[in-house]
C-alpha atoms as a PDB file:
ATOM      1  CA  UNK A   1       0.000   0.000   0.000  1.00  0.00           C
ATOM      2  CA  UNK A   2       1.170   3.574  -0.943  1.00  0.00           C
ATOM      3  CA  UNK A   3       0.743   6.719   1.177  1.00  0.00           C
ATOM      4  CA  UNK A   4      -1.590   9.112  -0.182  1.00  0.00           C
ATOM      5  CA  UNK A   5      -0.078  11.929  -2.520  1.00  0.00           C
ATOM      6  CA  UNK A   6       1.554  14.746  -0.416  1.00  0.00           C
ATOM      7  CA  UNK A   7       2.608  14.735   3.176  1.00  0.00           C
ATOM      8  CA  UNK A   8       0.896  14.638   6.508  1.00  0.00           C
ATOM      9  CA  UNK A   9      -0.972  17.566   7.050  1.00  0.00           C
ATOM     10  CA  UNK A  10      -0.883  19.216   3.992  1.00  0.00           C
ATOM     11  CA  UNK A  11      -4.211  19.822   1.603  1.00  0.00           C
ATOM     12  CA  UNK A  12      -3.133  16.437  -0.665  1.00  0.00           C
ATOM     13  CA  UNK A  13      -3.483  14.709   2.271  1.00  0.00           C
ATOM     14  CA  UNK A  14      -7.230  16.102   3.275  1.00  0.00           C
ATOM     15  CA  UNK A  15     -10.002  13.981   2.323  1.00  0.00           C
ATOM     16  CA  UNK A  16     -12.133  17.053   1.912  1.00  0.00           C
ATOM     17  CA  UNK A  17      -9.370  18.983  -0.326  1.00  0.00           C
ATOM     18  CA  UNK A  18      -9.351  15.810  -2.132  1.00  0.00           C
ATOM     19  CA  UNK A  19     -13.151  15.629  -3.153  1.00  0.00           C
ATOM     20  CA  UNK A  20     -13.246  18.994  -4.128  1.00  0.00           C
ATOM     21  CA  UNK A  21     -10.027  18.456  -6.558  1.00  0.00           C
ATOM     22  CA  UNK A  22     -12.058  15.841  -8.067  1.00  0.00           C
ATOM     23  CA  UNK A  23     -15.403  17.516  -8.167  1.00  0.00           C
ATOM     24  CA  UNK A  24     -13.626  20.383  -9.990  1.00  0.00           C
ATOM     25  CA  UNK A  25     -11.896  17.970 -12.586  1.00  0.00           C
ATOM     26  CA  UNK A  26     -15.104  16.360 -13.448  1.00  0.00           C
ATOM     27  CA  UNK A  27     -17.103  19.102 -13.776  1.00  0.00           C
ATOM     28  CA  UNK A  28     -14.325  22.074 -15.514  1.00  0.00           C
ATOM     29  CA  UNK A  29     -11.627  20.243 -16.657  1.00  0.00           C
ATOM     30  CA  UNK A  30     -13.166  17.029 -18.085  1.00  0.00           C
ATOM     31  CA  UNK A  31     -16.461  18.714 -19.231  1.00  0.00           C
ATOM     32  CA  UNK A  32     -14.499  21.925 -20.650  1.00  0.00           C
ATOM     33  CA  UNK A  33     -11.966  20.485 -22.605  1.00  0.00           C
ATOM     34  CA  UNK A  34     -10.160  20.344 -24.515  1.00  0.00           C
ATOM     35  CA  UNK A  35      -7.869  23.109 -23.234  1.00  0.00           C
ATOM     36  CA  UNK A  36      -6.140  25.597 -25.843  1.00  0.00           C
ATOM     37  CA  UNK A  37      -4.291  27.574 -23.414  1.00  0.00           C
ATOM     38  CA  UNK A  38      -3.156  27.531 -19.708  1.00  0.00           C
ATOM     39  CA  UNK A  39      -4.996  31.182 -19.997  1.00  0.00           C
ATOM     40  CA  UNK A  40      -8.479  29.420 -20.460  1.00  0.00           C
ATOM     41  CA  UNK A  41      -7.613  27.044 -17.793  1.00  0.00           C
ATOM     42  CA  UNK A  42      -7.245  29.708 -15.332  1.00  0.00           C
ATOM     43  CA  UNK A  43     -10.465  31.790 -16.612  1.00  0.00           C
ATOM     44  CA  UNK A  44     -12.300  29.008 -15.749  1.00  0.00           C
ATOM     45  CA  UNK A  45     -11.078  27.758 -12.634  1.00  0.00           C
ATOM     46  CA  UNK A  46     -11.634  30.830 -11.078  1.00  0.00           C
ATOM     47  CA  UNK A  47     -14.879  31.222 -12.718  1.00  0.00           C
ATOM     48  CA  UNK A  48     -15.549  27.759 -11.112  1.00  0.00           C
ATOM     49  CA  UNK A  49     -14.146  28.917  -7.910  1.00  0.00           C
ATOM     50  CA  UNK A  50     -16.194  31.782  -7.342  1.00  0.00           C
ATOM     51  CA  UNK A  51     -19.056  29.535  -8.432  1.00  0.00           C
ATOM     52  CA  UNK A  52     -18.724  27.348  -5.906  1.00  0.00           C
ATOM     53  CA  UNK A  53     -18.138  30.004  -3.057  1.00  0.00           C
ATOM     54  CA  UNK A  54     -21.038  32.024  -4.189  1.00  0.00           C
ATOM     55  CA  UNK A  55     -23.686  31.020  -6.007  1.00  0.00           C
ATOM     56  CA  UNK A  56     -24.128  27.014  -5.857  1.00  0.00           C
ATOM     57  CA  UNK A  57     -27.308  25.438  -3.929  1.00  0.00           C
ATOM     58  CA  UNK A  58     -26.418  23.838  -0.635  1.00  0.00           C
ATOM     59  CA  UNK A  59     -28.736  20.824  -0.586  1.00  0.00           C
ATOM     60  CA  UNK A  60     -28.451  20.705   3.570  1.00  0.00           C
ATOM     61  CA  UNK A  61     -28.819  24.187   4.486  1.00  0.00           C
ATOM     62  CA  UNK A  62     -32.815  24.560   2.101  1.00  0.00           C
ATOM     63  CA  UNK A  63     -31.278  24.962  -1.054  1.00  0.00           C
ATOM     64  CA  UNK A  64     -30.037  27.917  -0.738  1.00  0.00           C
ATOM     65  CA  UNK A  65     -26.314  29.689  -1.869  1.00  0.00           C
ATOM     66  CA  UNK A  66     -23.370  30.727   0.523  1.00  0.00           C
ATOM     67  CA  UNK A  67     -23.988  34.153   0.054  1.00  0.00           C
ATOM     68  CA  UNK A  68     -27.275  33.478   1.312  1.00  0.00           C
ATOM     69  CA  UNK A  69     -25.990  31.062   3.886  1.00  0.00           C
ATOM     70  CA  UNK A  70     -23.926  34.350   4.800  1.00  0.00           C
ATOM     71  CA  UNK A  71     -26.435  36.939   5.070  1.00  0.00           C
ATOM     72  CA  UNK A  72     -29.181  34.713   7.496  1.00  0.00           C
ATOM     73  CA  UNK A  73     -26.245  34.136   9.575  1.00  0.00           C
ATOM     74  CA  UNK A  74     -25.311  37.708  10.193  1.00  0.00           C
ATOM     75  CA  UNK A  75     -29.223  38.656  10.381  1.00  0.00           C
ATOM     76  CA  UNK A  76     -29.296  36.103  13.339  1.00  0.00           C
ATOM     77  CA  UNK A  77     -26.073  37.564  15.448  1.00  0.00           C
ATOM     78  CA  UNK A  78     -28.346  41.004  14.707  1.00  0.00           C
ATOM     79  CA  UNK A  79     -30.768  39.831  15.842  1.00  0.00           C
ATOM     80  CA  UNK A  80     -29.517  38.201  18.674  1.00  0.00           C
ATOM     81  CA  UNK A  81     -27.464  41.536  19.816  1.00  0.00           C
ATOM     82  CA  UNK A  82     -30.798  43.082  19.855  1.00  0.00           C
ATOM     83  CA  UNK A  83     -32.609  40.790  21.857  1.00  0.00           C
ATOM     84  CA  UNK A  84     -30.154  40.699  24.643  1.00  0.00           C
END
């Protein structure tokens, strides 16, 4: 058996960091391709990226974005400051 890409502690060793490299690859660099420059590639990773942070549905939290996610959250410690 071979250790896992990377060292201890470091993102290529995090099962999360992991999932998200391959989400990414499936869904921009598979999908997307075939690549003409290393210019596109970086267009659309970071149009993936903010994507991801910004505007994608989180299934466990109502459907509903991070920005949104965000913005209750805040409205809540508001709230709470007032109430106390």
């Amino acid at each position: 058996m071979e250790p896992p890409v990377g060292s201890v502690g470091d993102c290529y060793d995090n099962t999360l960091a992991e999932t998200i490299i391959g989400l990414f690859k499936t869904e921009v660099i598979k999908r997307l391709g075939p690549w003409k420059s290393k210019d596109q590639v970086e267009w659309e990773s970071l149009q993936w990226v903010d994507w991801f942070n910004k505007e994608r549905l989180l299934e466990p939290l109502g459907y509903i974005t991070p920005i949104e996610t965000e913005e209750q959250y805040e409205q809540a410690l508001k709230s709470d400051k007032i109430a106390a």
